[in-house]
C-alpha atoms as a PDB file:
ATOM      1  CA  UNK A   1       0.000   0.000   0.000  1.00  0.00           C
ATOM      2  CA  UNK A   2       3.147   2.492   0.623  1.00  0.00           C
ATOM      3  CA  UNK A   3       3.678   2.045  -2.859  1.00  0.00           C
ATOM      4  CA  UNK A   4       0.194   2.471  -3.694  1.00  0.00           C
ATOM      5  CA  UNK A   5       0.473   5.495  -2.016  1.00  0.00           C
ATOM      6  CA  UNK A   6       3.396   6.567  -4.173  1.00  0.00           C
ATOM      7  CA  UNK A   7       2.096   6.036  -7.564  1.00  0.00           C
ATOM      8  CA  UNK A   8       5.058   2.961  -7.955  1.00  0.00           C
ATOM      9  CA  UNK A   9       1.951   0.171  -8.136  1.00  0.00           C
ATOM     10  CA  UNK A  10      -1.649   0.572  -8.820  1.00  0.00           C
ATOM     11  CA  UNK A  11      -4.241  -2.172  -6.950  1.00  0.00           C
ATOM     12  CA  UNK A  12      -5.528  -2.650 -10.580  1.00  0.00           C
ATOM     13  CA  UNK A  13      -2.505  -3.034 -12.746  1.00  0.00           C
ATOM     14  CA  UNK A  14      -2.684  -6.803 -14.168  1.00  0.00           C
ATOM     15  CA  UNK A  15       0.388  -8.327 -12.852  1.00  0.00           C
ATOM     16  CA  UNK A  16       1.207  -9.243 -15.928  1.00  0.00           C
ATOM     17  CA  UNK A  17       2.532  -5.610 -16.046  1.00  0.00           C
ATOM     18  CA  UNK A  18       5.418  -6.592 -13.657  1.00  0.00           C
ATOM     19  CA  UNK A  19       6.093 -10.398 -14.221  1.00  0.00           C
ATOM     20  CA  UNK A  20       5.116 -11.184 -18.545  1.00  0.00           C
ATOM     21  CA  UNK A  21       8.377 -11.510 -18.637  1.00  0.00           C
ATOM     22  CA  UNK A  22       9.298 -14.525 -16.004  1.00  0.00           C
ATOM     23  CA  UNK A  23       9.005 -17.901 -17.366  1.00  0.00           C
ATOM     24  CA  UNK A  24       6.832 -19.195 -14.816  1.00  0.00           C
ATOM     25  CA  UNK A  25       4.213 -16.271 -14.685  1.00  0.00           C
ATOM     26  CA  UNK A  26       2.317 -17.402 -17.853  1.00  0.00           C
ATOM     27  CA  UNK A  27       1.827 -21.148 -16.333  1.00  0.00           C
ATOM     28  CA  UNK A  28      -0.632 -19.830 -13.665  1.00  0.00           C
ATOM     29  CA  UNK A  29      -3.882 -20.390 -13.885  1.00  0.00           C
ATOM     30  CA  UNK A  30      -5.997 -17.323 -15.182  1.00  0.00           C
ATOM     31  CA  UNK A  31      -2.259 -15.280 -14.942  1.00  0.00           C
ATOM     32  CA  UNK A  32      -3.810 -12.835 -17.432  1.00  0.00           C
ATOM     33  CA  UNK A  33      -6.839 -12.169 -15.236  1.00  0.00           C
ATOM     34  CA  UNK A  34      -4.845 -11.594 -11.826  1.00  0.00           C
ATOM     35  CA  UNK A  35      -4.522  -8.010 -10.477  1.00  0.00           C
ATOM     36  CA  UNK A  36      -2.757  -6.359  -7.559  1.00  0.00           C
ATOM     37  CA  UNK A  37      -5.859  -6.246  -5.408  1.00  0.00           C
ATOM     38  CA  UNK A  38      -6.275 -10.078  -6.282  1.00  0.00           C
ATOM     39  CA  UNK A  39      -2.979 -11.133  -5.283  1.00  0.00           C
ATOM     40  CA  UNK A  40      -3.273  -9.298  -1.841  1.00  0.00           C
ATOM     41  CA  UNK A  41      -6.571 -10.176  -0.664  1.00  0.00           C
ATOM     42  CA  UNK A  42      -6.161 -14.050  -1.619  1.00  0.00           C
ATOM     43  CA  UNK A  43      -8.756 -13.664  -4.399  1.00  0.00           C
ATOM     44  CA  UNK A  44      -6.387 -14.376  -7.518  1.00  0.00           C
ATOM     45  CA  UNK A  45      -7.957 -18.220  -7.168  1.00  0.00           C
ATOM     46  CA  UNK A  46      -4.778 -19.262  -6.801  1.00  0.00           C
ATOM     47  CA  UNK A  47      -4.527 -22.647  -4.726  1.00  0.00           C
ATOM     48  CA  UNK A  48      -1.417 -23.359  -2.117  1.00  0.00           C
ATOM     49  CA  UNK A  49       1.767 -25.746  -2.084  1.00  0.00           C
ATOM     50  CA  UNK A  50       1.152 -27.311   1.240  1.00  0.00           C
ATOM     51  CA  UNK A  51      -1.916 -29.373  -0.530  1.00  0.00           C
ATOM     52  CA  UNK A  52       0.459 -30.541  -3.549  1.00  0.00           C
ATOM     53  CA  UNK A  53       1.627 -34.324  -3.044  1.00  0.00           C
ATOM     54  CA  UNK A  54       4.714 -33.251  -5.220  1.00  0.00           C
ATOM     55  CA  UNK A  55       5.865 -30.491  -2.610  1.00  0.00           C
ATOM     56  CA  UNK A  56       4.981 -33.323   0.442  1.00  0.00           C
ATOM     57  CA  UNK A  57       7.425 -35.784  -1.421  1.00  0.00           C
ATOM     58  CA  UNK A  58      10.177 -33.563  -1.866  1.00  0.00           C
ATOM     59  CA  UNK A  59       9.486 -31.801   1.434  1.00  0.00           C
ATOM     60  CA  UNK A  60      10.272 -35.465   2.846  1.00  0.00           C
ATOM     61  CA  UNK A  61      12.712 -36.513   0.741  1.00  0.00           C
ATOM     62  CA  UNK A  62      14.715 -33.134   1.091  1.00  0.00           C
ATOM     63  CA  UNK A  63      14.381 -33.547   5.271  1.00  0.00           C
ATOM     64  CA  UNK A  64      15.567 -36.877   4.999  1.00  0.00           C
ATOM     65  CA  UNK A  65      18.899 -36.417   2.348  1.00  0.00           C
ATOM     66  CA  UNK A  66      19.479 -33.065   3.961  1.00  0.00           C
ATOM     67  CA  UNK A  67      18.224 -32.504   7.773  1.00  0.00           C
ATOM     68  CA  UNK A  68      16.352 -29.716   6.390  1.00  0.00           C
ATOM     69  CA  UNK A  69      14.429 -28.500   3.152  1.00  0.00           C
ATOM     70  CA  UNK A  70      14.248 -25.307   1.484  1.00  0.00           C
ATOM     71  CA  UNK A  71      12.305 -24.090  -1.597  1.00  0.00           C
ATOM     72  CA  UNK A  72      13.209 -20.941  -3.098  1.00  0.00           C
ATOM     73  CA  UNK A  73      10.247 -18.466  -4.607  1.00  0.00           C
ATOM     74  CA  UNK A  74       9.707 -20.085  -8.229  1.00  0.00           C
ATOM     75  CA  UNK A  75       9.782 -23.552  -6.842  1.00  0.00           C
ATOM     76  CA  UNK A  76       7.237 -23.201  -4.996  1.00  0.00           C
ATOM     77  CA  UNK A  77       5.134 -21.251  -7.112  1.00  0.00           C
ATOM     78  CA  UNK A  78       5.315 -23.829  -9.688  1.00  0.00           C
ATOM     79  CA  UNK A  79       3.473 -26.435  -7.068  1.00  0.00           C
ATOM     80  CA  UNK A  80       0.270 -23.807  -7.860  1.00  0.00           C
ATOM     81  CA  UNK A  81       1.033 -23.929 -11.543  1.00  0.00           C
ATOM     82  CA  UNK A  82      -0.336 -26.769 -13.185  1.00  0.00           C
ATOM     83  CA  UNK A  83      -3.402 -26.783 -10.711  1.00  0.00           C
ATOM     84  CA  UNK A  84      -6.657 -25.917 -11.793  1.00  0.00           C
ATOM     85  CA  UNK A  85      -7.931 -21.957 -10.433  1.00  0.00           C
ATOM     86  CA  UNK A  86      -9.919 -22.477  -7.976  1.00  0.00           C
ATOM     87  CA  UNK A  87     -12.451 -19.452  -9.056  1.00  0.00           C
ATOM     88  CA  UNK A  88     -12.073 -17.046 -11.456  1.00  0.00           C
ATOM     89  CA  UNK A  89      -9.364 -13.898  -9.810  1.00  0.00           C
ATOM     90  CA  UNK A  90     -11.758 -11.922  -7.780  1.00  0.00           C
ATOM     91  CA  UNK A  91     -14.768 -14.245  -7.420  1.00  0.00           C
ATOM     92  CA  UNK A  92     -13.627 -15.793  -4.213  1.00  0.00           C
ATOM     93  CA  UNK A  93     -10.960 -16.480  -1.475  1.00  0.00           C
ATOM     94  CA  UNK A  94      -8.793 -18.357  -0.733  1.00  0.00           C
ATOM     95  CA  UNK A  95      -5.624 -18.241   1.251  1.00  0.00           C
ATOM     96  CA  UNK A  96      -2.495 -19.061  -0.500  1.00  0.00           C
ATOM     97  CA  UNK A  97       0.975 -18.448   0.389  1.00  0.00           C
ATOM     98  CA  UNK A  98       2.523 -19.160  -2.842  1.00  0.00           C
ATOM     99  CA  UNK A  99       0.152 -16.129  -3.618  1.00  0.00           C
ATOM    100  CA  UNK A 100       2.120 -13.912  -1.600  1.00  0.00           C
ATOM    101  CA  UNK A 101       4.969 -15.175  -3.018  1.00  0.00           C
ATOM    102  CA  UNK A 102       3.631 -14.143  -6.148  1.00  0.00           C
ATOM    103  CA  UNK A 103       3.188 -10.461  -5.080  1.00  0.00           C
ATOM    104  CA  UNK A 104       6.755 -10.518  -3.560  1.00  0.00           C
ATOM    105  CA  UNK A 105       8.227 -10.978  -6.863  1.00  0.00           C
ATOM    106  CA  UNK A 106       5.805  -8.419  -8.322  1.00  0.00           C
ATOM    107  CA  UNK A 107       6.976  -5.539  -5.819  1.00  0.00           C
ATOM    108  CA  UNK A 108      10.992  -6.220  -6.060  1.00  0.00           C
ATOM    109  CA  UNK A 109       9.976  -6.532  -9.713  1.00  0.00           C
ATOM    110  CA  UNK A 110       7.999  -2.577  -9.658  1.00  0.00           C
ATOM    111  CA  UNK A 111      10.292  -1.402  -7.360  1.00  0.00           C
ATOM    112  CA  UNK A 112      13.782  -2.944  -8.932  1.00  0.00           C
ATOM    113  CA  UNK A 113      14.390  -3.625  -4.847  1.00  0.00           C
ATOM    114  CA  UNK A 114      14.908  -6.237  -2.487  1.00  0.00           C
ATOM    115  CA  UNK A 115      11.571  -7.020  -0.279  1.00  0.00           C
ATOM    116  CA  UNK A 116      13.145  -6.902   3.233  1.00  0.00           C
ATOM    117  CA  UNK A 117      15.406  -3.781   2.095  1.00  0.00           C
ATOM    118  CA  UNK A 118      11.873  -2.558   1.473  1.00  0.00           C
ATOM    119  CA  UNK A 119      10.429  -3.701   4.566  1.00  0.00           C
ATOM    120  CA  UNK A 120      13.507  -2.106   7.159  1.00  0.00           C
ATOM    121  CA  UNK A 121      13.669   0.706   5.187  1.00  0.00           C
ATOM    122  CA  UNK A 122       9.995   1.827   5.171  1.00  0.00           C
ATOM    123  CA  UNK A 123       8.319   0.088   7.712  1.00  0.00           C
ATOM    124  CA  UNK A 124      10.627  -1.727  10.587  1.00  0.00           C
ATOM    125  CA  UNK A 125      13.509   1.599  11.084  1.00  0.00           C
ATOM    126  CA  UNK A 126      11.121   4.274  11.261  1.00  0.00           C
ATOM    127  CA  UNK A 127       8.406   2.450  13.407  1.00  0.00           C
ATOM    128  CA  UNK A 128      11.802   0.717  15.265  1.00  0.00           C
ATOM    129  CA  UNK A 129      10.489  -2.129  15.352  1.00  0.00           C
ATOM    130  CA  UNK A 130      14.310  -3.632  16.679  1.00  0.00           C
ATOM    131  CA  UNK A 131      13.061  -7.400  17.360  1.00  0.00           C
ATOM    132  CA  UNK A 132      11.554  -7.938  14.161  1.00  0.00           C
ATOM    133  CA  UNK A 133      14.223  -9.780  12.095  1.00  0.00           C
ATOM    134  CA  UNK A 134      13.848 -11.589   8.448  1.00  0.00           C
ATOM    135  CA  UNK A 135      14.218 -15.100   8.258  1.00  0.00           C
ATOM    136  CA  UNK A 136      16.836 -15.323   5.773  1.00  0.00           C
ATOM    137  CA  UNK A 137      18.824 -18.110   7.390  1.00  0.00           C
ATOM    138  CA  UNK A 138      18.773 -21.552   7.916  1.00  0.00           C
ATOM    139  CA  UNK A 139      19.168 -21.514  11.348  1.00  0.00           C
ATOM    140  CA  UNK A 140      17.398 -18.304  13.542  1.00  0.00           C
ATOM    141  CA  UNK A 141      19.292 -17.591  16.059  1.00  0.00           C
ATOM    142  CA  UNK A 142      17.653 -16.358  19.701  1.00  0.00           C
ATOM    143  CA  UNK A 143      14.327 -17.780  19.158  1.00  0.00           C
ATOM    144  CA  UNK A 144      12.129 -20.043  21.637  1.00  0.00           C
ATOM    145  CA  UNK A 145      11.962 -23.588  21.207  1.00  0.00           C
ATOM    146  CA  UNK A 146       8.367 -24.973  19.494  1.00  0.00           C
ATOM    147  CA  UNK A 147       7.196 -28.169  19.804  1.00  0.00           C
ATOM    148  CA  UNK A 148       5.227 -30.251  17.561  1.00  0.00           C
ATOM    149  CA  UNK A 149       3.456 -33.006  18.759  1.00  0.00           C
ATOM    150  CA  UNK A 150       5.549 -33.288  21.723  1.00  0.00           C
ATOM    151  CA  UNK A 151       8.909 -32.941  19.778  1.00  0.00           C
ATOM    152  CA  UNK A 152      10.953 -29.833  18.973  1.00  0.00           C
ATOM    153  CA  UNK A 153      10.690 -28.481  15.930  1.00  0.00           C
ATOM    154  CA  UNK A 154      14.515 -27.175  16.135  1.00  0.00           C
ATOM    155  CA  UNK A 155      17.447 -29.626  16.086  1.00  0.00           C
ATOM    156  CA  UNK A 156      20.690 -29.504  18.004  1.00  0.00           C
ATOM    157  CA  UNK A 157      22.095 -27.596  15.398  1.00  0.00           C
ATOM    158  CA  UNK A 158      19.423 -25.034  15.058  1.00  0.00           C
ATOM    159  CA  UNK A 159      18.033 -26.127  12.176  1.00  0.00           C
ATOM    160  CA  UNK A 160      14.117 -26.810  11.487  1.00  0.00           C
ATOM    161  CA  UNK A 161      12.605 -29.449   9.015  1.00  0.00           C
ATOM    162  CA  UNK A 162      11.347 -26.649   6.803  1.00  0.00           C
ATOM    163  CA  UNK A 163      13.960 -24.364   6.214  1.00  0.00           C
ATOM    164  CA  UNK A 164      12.605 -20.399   7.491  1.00  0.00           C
ATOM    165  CA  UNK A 165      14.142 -19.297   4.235  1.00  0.00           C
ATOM    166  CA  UNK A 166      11.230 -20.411   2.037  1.00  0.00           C
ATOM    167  CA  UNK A 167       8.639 -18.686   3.671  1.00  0.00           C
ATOM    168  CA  UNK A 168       9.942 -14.961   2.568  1.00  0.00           C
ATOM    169  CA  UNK A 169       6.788 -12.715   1.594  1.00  0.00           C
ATOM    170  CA  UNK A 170       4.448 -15.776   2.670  1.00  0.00           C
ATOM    171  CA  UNK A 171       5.647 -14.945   6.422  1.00  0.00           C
ATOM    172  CA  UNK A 172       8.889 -15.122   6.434  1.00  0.00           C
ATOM    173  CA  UNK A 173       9.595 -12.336  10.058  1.00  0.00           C
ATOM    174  CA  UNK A 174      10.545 -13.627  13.200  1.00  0.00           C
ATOM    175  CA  UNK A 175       8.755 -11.212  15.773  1.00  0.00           C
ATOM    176  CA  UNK A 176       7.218 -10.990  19.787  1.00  0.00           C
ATOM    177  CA  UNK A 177       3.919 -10.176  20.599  1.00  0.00           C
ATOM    178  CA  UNK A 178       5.303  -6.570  21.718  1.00  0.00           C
ATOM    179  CA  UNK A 179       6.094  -5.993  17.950  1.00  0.00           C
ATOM    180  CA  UNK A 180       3.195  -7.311  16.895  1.00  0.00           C
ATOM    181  CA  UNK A 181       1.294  -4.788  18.849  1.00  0.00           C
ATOM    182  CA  UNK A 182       3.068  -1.677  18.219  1.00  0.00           C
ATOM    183  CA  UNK A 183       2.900  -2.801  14.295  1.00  0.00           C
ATOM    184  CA  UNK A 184      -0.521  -3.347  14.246  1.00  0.00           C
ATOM    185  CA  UNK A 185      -1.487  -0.001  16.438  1.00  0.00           C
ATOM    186  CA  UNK A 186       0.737   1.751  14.479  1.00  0.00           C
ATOM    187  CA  UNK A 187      -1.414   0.429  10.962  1.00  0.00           C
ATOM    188  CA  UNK A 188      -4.479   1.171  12.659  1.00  0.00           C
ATOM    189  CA  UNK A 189      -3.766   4.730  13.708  1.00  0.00           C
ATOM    190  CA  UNK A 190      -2.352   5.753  10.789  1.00  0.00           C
ATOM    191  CA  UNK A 191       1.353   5.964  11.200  1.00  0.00           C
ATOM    192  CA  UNK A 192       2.591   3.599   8.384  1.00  0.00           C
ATOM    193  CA  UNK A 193      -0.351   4.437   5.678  1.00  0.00           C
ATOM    194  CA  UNK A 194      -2.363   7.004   5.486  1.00  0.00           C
ATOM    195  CA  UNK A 195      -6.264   6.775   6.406  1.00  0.00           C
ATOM    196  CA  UNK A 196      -7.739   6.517   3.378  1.00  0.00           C
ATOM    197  CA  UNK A 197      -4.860   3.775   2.428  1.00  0.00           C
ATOM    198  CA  UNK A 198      -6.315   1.568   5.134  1.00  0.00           C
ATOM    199  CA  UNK A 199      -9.822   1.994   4.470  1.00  0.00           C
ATOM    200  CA  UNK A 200      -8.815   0.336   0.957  1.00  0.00           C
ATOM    201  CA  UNK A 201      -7.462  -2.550   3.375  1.00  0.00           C
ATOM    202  CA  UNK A 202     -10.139  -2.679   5.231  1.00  0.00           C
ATOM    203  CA  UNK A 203     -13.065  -2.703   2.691  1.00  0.00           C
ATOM    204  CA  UNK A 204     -11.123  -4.502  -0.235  1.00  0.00           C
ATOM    205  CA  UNK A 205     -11.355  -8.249  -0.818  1.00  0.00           C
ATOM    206  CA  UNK A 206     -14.386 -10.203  -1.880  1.00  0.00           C
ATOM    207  CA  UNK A 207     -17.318 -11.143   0.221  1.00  0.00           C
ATOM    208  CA  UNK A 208     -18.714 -14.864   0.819  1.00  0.00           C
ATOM    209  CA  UNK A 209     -22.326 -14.554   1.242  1.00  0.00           C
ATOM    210  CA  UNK A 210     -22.539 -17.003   3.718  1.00  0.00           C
ATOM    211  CA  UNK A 211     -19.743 -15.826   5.594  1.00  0.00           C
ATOM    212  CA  UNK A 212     -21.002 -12.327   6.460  1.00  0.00           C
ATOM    213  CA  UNK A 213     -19.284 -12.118   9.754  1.00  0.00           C
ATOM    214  CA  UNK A 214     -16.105 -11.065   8.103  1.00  0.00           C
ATOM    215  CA  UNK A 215     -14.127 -10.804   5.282  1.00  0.00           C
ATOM    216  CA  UNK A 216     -10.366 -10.940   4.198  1.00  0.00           C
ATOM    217  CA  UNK A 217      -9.408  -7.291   2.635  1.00  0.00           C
ATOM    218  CA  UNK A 218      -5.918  -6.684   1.885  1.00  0.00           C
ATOM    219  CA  UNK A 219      -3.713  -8.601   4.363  1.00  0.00           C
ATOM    220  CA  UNK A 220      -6.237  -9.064   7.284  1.00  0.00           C
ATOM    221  CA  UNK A 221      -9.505 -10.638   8.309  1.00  0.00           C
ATOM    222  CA  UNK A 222     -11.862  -7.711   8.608  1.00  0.00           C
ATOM    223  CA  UNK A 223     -15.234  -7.790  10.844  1.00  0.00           C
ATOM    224  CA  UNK A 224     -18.119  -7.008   8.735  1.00  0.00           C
ATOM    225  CA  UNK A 225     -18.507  -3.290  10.749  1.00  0.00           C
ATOM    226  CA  UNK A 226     -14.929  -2.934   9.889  1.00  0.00           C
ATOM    227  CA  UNK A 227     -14.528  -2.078  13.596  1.00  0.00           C
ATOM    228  CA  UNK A 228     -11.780  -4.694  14.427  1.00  0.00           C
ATOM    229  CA  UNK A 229      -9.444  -6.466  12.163  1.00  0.00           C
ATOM    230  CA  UNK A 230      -7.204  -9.312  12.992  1.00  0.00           C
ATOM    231  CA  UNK A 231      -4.315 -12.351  11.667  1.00  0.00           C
ATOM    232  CA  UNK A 232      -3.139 -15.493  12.760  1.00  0.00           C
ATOM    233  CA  UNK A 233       0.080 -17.170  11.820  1.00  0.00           C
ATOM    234  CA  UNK A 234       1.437 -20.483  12.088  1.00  0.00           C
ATOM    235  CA  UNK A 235       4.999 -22.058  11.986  1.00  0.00           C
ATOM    236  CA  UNK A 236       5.857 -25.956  12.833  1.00  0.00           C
ATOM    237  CA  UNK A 237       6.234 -25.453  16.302  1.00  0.00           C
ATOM    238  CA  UNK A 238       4.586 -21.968  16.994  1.00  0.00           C
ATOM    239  CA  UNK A 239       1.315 -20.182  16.312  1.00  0.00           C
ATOM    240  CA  UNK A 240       0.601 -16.336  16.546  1.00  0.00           C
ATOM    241  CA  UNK A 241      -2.789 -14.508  16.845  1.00  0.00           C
ATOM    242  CA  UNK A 242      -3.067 -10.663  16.598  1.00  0.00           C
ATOM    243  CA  UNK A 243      -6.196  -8.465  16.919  1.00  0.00           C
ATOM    244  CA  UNK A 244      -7.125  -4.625  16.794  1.00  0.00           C
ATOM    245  CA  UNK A 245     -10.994  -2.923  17.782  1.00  0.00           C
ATOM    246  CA  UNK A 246     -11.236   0.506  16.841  1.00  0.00           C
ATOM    247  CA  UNK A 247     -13.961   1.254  19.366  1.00  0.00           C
ATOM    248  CA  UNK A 248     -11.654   0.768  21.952  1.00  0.00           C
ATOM    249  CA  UNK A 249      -7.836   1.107  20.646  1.00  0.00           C
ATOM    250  CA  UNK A 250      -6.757  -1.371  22.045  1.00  0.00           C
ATOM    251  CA  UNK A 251      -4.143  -4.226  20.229  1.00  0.00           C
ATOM    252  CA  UNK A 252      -3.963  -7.315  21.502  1.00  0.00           C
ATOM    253  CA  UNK A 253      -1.344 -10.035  19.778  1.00  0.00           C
ATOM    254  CA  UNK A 254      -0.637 -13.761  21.716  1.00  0.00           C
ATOM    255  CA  UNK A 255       1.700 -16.133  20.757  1.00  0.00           C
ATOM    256  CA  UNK A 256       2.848 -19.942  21.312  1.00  0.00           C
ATOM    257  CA  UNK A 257       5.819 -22.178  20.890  1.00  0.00           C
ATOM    258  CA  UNK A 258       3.120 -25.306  20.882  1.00  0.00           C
ATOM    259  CA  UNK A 259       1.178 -26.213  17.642  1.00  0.00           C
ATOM    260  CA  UNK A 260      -1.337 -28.390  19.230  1.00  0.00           C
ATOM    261  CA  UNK A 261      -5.157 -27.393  18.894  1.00  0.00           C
ATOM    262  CA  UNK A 262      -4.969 -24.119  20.495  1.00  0.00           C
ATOM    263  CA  UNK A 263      -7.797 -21.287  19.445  1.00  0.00           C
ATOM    264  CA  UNK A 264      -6.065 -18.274  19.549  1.00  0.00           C
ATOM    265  CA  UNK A 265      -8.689 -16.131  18.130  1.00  0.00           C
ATOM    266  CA  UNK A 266     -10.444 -17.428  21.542  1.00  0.00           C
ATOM    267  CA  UNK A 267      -7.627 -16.542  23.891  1.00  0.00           C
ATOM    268  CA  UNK A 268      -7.393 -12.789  22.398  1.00  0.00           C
ATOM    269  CA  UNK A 269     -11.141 -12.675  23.029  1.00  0.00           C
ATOM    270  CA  UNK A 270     -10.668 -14.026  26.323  1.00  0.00           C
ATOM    271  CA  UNK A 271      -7.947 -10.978  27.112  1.00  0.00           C
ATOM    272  CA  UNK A 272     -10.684  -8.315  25.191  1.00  0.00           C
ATOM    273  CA  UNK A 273     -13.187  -9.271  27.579  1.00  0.00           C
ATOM    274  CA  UNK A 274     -10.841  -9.050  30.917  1.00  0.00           C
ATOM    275  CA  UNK A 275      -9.697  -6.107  29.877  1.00  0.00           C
ATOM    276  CA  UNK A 276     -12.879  -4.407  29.723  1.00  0.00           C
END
């Protein structure tokens, strides 16, 4: 939306604009259909690599021959490519990270920059945001252990089953729920866009008739009042909830180094309703 906001990207440029030229853009389904706004409200129909047997196999396979397995960009993206669209771009949702991964490539294509040179320079320095780091390593160093079904998900050496390198504009920060609040406040009071910037987030993003609770605008799940908006995130190992009500300013974000069944959206709720 920052460059939005400076003329660099419009929400309705095809992303063909950006990407015709890259040899794997023209395999996705409906690729001459998808748009901006598509791509970052999960409406581009695009489906997502965890579901493909072939990225299971070599996720397995990669684990096994290496300790550890990591995808770059492309490769993943090309899981989505020879899959049917799920709907035609803007007819539905549907969250996909290779989608993301999609629009990553789009803005360091626009912008002729790297995506986390983008993101310190614009969004982490100036809000200084200090414990927010990229995961462009194989091994993270100072983090909490997670555990997956009992087990950690780190190994001796540091290392996790699926390297924290692939996840890149699909997730790819490793942050504390005190960042996660003063990010999210920050978005919500207007100190990273401008106001009429995140009333496009907020109201963008198609609507499922029987789902008129909410709706997912441009990078977060937006009540249907538009008075709160909120995002989870999950990691083998960890899961992260994050929540913001306008009516009463306040941020709440939660996070755990367990991946069993845990609501999270229920815990925030839990803290909303203590607090007030």
């Amino acid at each position: 939306m920052l460059l939005v906001e400076d003329g660099t990207i419009d929400l309705d440029d095809p992303a063909y604009k950006w990407l015709g030229d890259r040899y794997w853009f023209p395999q996705l389904p409906n690729a001459n259909l998808i748009r901006v706004r598509h791509l970052l409200s999960h409406s581009a129909g695009l489906d997502d690599y965890p579901g493909t047997v072939i990225f299971n196999r070599k996720m397995i396979w990669r684990t096994l021959r290496h300790g550890s397995a990591y995808f770059d960009p492309e490769e993943l993206i090309s899981f989505v490519s020879s899959r049917k669209g799920l709907f035609a771009p803007g007819e539905g949702f549907s969250y996909t990270d290779a989608g993301y991964l999609v629009l990553g490539r789009l803005i360091e294509a626009a912008t002729g920059r790297s995506y986390y040179d983008l993101l310190q320079e614009r969004i982490l320095e100036p809000l200084e945001l200090d414990s927010v780091r990229p995961q462009d390593t194989s091994v993270l160093p100072d983090i909490a252990i997670g555990y997956m079904g009992g087990g950690r998900a780190l190994k001796k050496d540091g290392r996790m089953k699926f390297d924290p390198r692939s996840e890149w504009t699909g997730g790819g920060l490793v942050t504390n729920p005190t960042m996660l609040v003063e990010f999210v406040a920050a978005l919500a009071e207007g100190r990273i866009v401008r106001p009429e910037s995140l009333a496009q987030m907020l109201d963008g993003g198609w609507r499922d008739p029987e789902q008129p609770d909410w709706h997912y605008g441009f990078g977060m799940f937006v009540a249907a009042d538009q008075r709160a908006f909120s995002h989870g995130g999950l990691w083998p190992g960890y899961r992260t909830r994050v929540m913001h009500d306008f009516d009463s300013g306040i941020t709440i974000a939660v996070q755990t180094n367990r991946d069993g069944r845990i609501d999270m959206a229920a815990v925030v709720r839990r803290i909303a309703a203590a607090i007030e």
